[in-house]
Protein backbone atom coordinates (compact mmCIF):
# COMPACT_ATOMS: atom_id res chain seq x y z
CA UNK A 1 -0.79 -51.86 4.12
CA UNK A 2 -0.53 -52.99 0.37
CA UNK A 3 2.03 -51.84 -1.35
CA UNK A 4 0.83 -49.34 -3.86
CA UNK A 5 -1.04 -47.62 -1.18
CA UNK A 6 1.73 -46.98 0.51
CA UNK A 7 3.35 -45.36 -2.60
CA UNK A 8 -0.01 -43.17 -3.06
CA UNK A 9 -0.57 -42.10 0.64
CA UNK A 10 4.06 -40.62 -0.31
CA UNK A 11 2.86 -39.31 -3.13
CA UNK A 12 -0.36 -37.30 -1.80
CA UNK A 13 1.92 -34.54 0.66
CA UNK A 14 3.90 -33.80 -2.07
CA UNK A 15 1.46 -33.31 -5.02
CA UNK A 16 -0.36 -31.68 -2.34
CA UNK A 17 2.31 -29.33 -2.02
CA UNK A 18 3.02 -28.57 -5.41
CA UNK A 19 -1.00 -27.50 -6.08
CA UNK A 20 -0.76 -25.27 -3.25
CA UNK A 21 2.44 -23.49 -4.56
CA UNK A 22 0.84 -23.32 -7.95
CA UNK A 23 -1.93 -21.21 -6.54
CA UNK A 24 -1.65 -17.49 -5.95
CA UNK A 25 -2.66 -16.52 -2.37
CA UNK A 26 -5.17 -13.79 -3.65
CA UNK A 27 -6.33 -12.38 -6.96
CA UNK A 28 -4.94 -9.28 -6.36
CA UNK A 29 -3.72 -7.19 -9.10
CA UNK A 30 0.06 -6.06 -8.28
CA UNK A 31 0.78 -2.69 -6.36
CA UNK A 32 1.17 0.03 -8.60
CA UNK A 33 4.83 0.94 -7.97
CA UNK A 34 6.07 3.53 -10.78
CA UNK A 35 2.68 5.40 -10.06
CA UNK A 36 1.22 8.85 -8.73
CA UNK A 37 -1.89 8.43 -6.19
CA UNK A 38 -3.83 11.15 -5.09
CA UNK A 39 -6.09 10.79 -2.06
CA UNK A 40 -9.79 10.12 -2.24
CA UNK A 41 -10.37 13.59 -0.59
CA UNK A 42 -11.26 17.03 -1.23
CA UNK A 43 -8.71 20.20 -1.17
CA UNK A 44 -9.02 22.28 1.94
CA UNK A 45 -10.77 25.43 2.30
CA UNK A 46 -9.21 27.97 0.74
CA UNK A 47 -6.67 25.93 -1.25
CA UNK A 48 -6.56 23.52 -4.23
CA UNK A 49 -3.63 21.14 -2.72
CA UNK A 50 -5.21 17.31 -2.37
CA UNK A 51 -1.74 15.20 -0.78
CA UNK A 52 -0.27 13.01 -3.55
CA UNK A 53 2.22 9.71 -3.30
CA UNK A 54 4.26 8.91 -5.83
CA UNK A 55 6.06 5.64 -5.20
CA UNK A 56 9.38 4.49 -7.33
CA UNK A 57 9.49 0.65 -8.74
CA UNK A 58 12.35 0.36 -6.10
CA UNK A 59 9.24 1.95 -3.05
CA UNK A 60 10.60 4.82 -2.57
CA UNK A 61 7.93 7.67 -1.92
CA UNK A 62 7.84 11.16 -2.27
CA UNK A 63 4.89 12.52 -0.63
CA UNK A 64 2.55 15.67 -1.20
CA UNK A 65 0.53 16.36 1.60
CA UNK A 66 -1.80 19.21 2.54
CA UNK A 67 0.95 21.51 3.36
CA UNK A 68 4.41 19.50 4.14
CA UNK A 69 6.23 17.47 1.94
CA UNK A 70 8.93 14.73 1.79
CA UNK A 71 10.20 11.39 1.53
CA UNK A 72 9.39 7.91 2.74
CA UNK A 73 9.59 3.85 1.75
CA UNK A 74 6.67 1.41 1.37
CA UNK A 75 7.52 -2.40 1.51
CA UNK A 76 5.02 -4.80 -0.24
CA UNK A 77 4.75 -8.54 0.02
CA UNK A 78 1.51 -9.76 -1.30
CA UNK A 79 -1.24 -7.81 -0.14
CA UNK A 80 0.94 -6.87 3.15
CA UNK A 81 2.81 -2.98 3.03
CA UNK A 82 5.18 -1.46 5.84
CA UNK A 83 5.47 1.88 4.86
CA UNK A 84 8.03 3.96 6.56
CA UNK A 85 8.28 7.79 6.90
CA UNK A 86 12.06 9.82 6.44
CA UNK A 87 12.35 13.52 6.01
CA UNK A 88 9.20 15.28 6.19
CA UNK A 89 9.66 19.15 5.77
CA UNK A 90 7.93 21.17 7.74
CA UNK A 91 7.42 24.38 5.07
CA UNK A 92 6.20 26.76 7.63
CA UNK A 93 2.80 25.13 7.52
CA UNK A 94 -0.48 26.28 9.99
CA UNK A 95 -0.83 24.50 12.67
CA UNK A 96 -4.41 22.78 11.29
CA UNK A 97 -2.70 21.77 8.26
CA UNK A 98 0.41 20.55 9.89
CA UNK A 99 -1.73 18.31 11.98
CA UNK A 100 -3.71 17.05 8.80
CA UNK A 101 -0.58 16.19 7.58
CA UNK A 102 1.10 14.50 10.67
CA UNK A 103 -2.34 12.37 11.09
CA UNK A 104 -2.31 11.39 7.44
CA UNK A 105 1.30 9.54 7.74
CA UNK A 106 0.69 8.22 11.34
CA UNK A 107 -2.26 6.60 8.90
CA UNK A 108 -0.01 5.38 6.48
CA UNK A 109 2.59 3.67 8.51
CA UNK A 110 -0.06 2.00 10.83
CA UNK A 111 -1.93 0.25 7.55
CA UNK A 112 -0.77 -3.55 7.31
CA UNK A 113 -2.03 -4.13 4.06
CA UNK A 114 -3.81 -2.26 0.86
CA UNK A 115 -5.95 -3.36 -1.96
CA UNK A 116 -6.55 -2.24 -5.27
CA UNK A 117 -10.24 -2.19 -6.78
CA UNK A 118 -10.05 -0.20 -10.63
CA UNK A 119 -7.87 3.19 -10.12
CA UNK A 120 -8.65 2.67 -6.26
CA UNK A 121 -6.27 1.58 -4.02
CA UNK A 122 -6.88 1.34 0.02
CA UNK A 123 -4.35 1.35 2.57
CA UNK A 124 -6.25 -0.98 5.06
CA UNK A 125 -5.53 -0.19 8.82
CA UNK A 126 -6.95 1.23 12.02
CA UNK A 127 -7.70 4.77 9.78
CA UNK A 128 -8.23 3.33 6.34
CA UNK A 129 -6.90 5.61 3.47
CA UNK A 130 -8.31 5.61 -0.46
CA UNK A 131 -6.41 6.84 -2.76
CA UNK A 132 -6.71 6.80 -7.13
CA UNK A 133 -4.12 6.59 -9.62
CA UNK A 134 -3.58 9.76 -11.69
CA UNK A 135 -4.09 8.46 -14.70
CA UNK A 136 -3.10 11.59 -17.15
């Protein structure tokens, strides 16, 4: 091999490298930590409660839902969240809205990654969830 191809073929990984690094892994605007979501849903019959996040800059979530109420964590890396239920109060809640509520945070700690289009932001997973920014 001549000599200075030698030095380029060393020098190709590692310029290689530092392109790669350069580049963000998706366009993706950054989660909206700080923020109040409501979900893409209307209230139930007979009330005017739609459940709510609100997630801290640290992820810490208090959540609204149709009837119960409480406290969770999401954990974001790239377009990747873990989100992790705590104390969820029961409030005394019927037994249809109860179950709402139970199936919407079974749906939030099975999504494995979200998405934000506008004032939109999807929790992807086996039950996807849509929720907008409250923007007042």
């Amino acid at each position: 091999m001549i000599p200075s191809q030698s030095i380029l073929f060393s020098l190709v990984p590692a310029a290689l490298a530092a392109a790669l690094s350069a580049t963000p892994a998706r366009a993706q605007a950054e989660f909206p930590f700080g923020l109040e979501m409501t979900l893409d849903s209307r209230p139930l019959p007979g009330s005017k409660r739609i459940p709510s996040l609100e997630i801290s800059e640290r992820g810490e979530v208090r959540l609204e839902l149709w009837c119960k109420g409480g406290r969770g964590q999401f954990s974001v890396a790239g377009d990747s969240v873990i989100f992790m239920a705590q104390a969820i109060e029961d409030r005394g809640c019927p037994a249809d809205k109860a179950q709402l509520d139970d199936a919407l945070v079974a749906s939030l700690g099975e999504a494995t990654s979200w998405k934000r289009q506008g004032g939109v932001i999807s929790f992807v997973g086996p039950r996807p969830l849509r929720f907008r920014l409250n923007t007042n």
